[in-house]
N, C-alpha and C. Protein backbone atom coordinates (compact mmCIF):
# COMPACT_ATOMS: atom_id res chain seq x y z
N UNK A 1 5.73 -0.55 63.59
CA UNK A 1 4.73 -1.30 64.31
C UNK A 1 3.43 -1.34 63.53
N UNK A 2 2.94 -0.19 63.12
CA UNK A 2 1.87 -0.04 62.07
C UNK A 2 2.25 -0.85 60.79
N UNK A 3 3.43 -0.88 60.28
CA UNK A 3 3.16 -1.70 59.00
C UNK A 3 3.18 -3.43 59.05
N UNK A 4 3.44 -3.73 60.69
CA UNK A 4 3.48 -5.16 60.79
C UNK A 4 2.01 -5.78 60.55
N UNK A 5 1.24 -4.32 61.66
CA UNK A 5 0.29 -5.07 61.76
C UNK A 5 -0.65 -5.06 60.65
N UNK A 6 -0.11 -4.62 59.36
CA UNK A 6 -1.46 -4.20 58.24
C UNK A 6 -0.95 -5.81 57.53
N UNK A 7 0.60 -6.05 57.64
CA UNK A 7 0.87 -7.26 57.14
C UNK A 7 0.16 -8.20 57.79
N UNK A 8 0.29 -8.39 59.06
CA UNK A 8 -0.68 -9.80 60.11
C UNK A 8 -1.91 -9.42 59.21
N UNK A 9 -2.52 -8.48 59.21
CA UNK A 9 -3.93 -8.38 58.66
C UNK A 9 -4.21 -8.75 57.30
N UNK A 10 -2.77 -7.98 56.50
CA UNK A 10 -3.55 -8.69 55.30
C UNK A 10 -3.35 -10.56 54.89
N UNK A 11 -2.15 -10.84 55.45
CA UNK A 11 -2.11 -12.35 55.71
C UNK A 11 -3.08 -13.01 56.25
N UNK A 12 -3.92 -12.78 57.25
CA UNK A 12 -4.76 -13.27 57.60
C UNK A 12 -6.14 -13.14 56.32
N UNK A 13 -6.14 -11.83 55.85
CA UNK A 13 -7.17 -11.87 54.82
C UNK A 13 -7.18 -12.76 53.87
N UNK A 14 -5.95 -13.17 53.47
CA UNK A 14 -5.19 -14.06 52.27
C UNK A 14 -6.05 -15.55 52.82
N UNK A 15 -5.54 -16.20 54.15
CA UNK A 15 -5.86 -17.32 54.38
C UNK A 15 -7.44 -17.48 54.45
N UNK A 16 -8.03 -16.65 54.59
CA UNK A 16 -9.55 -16.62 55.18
C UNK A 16 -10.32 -17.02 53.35
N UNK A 17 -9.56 -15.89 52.87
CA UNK A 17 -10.07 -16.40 51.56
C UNK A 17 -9.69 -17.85 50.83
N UNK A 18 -8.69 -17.88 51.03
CA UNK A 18 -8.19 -19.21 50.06
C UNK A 18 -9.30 -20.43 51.12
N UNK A 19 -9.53 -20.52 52.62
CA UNK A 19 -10.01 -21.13 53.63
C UNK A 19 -11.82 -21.17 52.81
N UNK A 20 -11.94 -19.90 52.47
CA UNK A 20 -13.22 -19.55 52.18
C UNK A 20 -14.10 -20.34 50.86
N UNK A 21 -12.88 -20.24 50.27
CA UNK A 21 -13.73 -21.19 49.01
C UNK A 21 -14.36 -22.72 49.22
N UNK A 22 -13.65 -23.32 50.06
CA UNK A 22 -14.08 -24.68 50.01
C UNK A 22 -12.94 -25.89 49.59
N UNK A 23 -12.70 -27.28 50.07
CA UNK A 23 -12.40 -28.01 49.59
C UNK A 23 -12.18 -28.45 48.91
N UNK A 24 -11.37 -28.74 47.73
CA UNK A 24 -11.51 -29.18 46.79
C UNK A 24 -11.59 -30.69 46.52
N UNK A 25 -13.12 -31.47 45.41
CA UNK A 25 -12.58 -32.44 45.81
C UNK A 25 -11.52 -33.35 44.95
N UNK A 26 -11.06 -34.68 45.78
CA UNK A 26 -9.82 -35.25 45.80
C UNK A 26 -9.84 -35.74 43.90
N UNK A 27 -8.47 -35.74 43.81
CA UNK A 27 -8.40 -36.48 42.60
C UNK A 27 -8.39 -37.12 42.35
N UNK A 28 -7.63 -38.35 43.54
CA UNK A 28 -7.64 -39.43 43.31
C UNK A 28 -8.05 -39.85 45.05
N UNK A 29 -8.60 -41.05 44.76
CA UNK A 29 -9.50 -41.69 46.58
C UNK A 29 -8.80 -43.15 46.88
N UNK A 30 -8.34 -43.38 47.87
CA UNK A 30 -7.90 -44.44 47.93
C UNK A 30 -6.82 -45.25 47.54
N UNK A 31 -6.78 -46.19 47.12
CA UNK A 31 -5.98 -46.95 46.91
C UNK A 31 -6.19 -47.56 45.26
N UNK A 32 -4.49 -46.88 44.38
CA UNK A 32 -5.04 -48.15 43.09
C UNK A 32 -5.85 -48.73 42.59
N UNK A 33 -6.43 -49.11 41.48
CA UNK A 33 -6.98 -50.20 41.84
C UNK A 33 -6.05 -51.63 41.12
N UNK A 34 -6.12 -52.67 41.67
CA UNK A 34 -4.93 -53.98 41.35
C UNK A 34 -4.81 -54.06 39.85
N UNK A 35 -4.10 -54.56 38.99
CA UNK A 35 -4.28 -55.26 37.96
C UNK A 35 -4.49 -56.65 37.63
N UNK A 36 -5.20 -56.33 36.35
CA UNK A 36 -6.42 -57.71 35.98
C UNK A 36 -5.00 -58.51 35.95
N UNK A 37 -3.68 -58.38 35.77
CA UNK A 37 -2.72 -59.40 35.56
C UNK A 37 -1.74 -59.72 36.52
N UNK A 38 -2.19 -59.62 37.78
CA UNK A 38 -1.36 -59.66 39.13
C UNK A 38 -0.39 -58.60 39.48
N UNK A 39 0.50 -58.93 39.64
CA UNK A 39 1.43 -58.20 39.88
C UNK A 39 2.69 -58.13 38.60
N UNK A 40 2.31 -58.72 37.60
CA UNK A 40 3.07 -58.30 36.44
C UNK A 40 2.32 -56.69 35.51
N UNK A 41 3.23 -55.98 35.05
CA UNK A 41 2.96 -54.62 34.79
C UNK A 41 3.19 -54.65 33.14
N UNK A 42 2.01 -55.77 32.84
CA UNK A 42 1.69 -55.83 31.55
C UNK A 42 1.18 -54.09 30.69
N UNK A 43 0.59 -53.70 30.79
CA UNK A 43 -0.07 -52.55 30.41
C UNK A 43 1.27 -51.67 30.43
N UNK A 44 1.91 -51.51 31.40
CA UNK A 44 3.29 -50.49 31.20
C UNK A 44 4.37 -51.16 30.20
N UNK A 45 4.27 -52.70 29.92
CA UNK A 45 5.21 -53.11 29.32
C UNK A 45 4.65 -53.06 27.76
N UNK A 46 3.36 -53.04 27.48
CA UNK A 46 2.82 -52.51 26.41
C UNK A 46 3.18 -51.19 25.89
N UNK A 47 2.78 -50.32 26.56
CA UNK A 47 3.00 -49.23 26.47
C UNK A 47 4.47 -48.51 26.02
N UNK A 48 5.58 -48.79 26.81
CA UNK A 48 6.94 -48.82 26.49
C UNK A 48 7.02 -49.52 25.03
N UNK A 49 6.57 -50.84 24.67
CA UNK A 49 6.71 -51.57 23.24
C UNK A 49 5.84 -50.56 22.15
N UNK A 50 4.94 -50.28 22.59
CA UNK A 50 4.38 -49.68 21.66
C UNK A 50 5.42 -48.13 21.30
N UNK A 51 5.20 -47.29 22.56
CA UNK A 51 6.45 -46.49 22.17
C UNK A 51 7.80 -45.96 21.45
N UNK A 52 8.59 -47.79 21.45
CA UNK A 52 9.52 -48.49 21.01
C UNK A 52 9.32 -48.62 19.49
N UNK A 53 8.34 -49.49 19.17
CA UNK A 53 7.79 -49.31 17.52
C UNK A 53 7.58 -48.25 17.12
N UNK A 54 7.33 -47.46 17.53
CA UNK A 54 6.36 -45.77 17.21
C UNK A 54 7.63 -44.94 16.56
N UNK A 55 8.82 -45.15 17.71
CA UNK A 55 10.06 -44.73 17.33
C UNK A 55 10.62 -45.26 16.06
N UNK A 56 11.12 -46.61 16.46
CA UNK A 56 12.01 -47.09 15.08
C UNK A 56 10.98 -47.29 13.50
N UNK A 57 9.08 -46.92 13.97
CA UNK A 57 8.75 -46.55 12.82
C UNK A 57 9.17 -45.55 11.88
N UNK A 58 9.18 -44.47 12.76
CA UNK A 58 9.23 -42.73 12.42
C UNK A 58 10.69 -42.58 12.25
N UNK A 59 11.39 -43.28 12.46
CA UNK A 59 13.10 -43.45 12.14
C UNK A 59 13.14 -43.82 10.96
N UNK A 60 12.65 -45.63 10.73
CA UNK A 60 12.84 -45.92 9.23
C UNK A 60 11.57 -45.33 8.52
N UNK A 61 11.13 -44.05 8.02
CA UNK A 61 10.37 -43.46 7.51
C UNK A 61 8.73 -43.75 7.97
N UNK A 62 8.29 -44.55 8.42
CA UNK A 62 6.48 -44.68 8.55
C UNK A 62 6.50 -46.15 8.13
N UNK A 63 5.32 -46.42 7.51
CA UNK A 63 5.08 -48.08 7.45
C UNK A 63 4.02 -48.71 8.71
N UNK A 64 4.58 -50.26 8.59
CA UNK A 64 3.62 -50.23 9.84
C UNK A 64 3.76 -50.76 11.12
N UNK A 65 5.56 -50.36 11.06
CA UNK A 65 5.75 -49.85 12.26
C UNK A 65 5.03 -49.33 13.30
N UNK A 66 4.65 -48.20 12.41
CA UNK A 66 4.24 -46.99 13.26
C UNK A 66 2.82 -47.24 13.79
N UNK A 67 2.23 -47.43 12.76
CA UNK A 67 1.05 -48.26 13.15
C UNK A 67 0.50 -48.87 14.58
N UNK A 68 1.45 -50.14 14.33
CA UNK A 68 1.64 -51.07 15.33
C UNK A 68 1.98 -50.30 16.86
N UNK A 69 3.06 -49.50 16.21
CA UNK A 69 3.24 -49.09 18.17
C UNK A 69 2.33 -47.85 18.27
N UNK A 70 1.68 -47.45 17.62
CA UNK A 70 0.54 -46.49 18.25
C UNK A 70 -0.74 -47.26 18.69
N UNK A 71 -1.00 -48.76 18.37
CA UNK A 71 -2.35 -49.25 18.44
C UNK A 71 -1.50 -49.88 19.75
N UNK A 72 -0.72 -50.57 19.54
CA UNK A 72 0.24 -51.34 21.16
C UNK A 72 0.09 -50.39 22.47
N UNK A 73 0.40 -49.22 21.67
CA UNK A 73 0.61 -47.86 22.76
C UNK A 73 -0.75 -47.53 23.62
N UNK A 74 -1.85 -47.53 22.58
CA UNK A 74 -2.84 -46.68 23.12
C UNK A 74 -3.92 -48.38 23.91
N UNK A 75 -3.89 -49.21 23.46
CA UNK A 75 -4.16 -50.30 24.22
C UNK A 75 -3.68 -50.65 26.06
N UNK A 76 -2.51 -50.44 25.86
CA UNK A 76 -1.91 -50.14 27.14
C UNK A 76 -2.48 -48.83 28.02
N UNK A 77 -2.74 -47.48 27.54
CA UNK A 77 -3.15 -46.57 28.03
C UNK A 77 -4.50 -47.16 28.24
N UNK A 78 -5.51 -47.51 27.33
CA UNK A 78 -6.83 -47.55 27.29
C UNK A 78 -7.29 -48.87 28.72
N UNK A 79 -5.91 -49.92 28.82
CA UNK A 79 -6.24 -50.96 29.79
C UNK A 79 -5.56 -49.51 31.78
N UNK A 80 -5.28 -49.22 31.51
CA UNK A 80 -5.00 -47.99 32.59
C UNK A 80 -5.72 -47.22 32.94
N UNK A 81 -6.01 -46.51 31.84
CA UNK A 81 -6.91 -45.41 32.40
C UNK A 81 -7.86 -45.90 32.40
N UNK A 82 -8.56 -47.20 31.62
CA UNK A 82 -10.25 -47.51 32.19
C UNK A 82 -10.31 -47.96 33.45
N UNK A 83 -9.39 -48.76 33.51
CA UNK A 83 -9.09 -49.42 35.49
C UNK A 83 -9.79 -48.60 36.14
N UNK A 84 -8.25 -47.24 36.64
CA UNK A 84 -8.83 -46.16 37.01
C UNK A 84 -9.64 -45.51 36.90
N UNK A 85 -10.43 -45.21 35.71
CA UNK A 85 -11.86 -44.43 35.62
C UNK A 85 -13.04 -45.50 36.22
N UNK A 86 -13.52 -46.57 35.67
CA UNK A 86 -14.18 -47.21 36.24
C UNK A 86 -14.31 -47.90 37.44
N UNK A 87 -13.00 -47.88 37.67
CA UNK A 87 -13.06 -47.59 39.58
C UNK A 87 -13.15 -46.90 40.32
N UNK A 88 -13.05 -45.32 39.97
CA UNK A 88 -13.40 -43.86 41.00
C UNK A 88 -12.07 -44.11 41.02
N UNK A 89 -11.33 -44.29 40.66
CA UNK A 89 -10.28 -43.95 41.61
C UNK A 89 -9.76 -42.66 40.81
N UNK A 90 -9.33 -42.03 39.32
CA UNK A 90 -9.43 -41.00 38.88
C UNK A 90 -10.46 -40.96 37.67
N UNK A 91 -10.52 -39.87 36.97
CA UNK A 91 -10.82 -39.62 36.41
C UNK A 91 -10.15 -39.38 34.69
N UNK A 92 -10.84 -40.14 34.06
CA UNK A 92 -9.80 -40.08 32.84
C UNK A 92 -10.61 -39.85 31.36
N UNK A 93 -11.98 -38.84 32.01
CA UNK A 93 -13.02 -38.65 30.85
C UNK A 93 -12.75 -38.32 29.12
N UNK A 94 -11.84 -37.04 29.50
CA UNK A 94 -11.59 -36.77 28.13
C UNK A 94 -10.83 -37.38 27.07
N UNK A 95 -10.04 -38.26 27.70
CA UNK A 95 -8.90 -39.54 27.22
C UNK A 95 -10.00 -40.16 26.84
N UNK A 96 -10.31 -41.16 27.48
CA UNK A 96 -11.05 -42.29 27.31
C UNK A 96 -11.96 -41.95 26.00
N UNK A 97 -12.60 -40.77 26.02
CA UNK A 97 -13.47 -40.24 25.33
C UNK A 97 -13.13 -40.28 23.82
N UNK A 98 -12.02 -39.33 23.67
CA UNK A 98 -11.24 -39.70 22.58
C UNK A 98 -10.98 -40.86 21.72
N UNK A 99 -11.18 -41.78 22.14
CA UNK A 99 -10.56 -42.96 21.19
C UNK A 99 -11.70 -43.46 20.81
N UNK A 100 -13.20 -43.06 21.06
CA UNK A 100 -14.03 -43.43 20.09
C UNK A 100 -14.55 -42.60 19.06
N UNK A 101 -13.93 -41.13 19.41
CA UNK A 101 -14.08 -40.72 18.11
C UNK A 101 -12.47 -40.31 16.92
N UNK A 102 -11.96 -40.44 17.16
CA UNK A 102 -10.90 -40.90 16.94
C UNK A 102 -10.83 -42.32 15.78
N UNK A 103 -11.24 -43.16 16.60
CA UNK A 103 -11.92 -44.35 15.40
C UNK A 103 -12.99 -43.97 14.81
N UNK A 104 -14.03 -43.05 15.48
CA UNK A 104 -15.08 -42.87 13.90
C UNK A 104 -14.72 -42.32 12.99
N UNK A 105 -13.64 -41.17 13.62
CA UNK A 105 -12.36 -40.39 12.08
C UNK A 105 -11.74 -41.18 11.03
N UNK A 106 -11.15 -42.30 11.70
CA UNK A 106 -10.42 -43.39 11.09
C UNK A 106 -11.43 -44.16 10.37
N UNK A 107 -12.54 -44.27 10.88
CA UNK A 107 -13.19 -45.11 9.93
C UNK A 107 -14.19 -44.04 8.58
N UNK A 108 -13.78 -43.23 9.09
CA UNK A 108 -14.42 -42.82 7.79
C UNK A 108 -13.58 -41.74 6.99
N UNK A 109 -12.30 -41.68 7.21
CA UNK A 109 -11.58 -41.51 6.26
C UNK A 109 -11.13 -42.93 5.38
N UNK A 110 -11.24 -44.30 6.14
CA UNK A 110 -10.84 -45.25 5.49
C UNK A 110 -11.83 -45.88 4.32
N UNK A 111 -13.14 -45.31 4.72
CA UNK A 111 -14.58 -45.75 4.16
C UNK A 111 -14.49 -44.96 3.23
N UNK A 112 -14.06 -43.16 3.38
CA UNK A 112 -14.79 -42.55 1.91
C UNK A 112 -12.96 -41.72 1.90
N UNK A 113 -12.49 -41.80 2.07
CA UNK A 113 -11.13 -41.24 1.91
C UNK A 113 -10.78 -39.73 1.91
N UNK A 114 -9.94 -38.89 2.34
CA UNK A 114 -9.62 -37.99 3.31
C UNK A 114 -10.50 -36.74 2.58
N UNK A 115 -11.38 -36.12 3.23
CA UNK A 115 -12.44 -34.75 2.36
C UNK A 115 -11.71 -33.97 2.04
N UNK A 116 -12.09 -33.38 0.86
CA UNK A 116 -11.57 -31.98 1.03
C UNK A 116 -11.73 -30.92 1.60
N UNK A 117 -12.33 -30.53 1.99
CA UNK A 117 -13.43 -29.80 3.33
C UNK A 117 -12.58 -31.09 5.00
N UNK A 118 -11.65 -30.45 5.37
CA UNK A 118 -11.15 -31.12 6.68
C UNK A 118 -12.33 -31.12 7.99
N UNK A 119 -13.14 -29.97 7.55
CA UNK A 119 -14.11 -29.51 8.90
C UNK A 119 -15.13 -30.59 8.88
N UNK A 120 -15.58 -31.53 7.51
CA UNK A 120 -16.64 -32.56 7.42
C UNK A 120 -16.39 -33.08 8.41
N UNK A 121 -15.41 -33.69 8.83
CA UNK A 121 -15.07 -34.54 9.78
C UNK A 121 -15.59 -34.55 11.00
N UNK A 122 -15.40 -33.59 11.26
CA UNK A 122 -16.06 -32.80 12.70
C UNK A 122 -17.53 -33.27 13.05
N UNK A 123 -18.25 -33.05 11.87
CA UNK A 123 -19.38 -33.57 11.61
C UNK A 123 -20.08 -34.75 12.72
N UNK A 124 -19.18 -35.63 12.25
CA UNK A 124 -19.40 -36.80 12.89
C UNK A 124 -18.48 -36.94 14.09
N UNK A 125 -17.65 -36.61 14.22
CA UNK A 125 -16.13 -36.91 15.36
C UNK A 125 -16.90 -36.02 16.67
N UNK A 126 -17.70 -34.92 16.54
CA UNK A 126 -17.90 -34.07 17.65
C UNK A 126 -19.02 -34.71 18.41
N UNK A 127 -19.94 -35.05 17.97
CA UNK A 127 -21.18 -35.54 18.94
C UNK A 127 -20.68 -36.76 19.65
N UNK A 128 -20.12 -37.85 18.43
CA UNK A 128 -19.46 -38.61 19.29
C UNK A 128 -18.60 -38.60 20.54
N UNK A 129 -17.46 -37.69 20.37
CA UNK A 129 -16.92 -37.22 21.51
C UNK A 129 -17.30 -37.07 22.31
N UNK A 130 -18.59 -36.19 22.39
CA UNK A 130 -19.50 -35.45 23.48
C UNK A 130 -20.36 -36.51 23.97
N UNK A 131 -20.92 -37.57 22.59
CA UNK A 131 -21.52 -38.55 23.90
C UNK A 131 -20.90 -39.53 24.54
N UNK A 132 -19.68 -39.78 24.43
CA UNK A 132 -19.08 -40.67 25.14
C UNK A 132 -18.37 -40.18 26.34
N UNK A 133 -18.12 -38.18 26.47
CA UNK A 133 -17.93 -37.44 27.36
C UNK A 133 -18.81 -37.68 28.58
N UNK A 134 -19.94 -37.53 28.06
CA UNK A 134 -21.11 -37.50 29.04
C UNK A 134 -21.15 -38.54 29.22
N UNK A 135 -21.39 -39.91 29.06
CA UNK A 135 -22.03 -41.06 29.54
C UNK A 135 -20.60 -41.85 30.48
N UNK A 136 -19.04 -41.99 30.10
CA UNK A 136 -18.10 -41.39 30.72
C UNK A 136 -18.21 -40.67 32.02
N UNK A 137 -18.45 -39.20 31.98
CA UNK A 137 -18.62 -38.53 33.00
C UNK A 137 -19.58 -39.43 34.42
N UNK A 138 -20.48 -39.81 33.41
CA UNK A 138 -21.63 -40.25 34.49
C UNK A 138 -20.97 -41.64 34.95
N UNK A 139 -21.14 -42.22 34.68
CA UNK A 139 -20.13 -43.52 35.12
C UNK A 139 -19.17 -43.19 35.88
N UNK A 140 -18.25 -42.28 36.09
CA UNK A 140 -17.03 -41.94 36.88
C UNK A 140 -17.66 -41.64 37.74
N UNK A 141 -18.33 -40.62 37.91
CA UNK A 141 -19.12 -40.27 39.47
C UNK A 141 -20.06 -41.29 39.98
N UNK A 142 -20.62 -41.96 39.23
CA UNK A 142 -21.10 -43.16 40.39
C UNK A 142 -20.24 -44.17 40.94
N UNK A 143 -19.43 -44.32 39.94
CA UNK A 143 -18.33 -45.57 40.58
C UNK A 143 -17.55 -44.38 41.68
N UNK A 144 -16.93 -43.05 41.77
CA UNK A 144 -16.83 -42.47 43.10
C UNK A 144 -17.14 -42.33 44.21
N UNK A 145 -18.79 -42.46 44.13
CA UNK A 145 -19.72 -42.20 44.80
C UNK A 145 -19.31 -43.49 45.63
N UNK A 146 -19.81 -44.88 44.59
CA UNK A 146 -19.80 -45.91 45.41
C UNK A 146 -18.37 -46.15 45.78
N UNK A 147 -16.88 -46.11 45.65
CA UNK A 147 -16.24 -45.72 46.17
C UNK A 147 -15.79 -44.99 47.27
N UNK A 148 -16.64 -43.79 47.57
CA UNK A 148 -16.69 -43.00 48.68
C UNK A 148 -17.12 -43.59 49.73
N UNK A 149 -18.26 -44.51 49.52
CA UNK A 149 -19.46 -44.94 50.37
C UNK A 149 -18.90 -45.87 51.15
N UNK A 150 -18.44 -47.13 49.98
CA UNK A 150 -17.09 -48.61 50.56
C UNK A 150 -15.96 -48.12 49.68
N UNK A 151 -14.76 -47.42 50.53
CA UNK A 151 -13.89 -47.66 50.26
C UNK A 151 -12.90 -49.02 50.01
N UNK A 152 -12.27 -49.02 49.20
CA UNK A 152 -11.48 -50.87 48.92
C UNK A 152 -10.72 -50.51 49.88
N UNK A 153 -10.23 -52.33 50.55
CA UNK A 153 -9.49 -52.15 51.52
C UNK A 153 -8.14 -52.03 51.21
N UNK A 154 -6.79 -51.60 52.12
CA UNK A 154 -5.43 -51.99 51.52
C UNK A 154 -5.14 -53.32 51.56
N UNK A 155 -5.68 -53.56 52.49
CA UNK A 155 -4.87 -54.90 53.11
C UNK A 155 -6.19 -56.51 52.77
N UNK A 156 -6.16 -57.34 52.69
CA UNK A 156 -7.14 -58.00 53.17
C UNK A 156 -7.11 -58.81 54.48
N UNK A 157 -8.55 -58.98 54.45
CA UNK A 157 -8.93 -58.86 56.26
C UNK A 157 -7.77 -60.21 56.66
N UNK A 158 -7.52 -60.17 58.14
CA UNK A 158 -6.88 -61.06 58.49
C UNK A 158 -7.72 -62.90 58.97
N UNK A 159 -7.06 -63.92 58.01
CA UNK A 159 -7.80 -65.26 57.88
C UNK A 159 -7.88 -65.77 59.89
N UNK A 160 -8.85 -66.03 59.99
CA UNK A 160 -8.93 -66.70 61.08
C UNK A 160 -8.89 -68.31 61.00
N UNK A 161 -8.23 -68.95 62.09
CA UNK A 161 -7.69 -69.88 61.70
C UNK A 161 -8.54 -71.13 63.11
N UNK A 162 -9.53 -71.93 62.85
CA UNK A 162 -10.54 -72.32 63.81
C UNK A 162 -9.03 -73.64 64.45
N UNK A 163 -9.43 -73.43 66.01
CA UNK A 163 -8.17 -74.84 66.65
C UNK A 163 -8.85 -75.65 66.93
């Protein structure tokens, strides 16, 4: 009888705490948001092609195959996750973030060709990162915000029809 009740007790301690911290908030709010191309699932069909090249690049040795389906690939991601980020609907900071420094890497290994010192790079690749983190960041929470405020509807309103 005594050891039930130290169990009820400490179970209850368990919930009070996990209860105690707070809400977490949501990851994602609402509803989707549509695509710029109707109801065709261009961006996923990118994505798969790009994939597709990426493969039969890295099969027949590199070239620009590979190329091709990594720029196909990440175009498709980049038309996705900005949707979603710039709509509140998730959050896709550190992605998004990435691909502009990412291209300042690319462009300046293509400009002065690969250092010997790998860490130069950093140089330039890190602030960038970080400011496109932050300005990113900030943009996602206001488009949330205003999201939170007017949620999009699911449905649209129903047409009234004058007799």
């Amino acid at each position: 009888m005594l050891s039930t009740r130290r169990e009820q007790r400490g179970q209850r301690g368990t919930v009070t705490a996990v209860e105690s911290r707070g809400p977490r908030p949501p990851v994602r709010q609402g509803v989707r948001p549509p695509s710029p191309f109707g109801g065709l699932p261009i961006s996923e069909l990118a994505i798969f092609a790009g994939a597709v090249a990426l493969v039969v690049g890295i099969v027949r040795g590199g070239g620009p195959a590979v190329i091709v389906g990594i720029v196909v690939c990440a175009l498709g991601v980049i038309e996705v996750t900005g949707r979603e980020h710039f709509s509140g609907y998730r959050s896709h900071t550190m992605l998004l973030a990435a691909f502009p420094a990412v291209g300042v890497e690319v462009g300046l290994v293509a400009a002065f060709g690969e250092p010997r010192q790998r860490a130069l790079v950093l140089l330039a690749v890190v602030p960038v990162y970080a400011l496109a983190f932050w300005l990113l960041r900030r943009r996602f929470e206001a488009a949330r915000q205003l999201r939170l405020a007017r949620p999009p509807r699911s449905e649209p309103p129903p047409v009234r029809q004058s007799s």
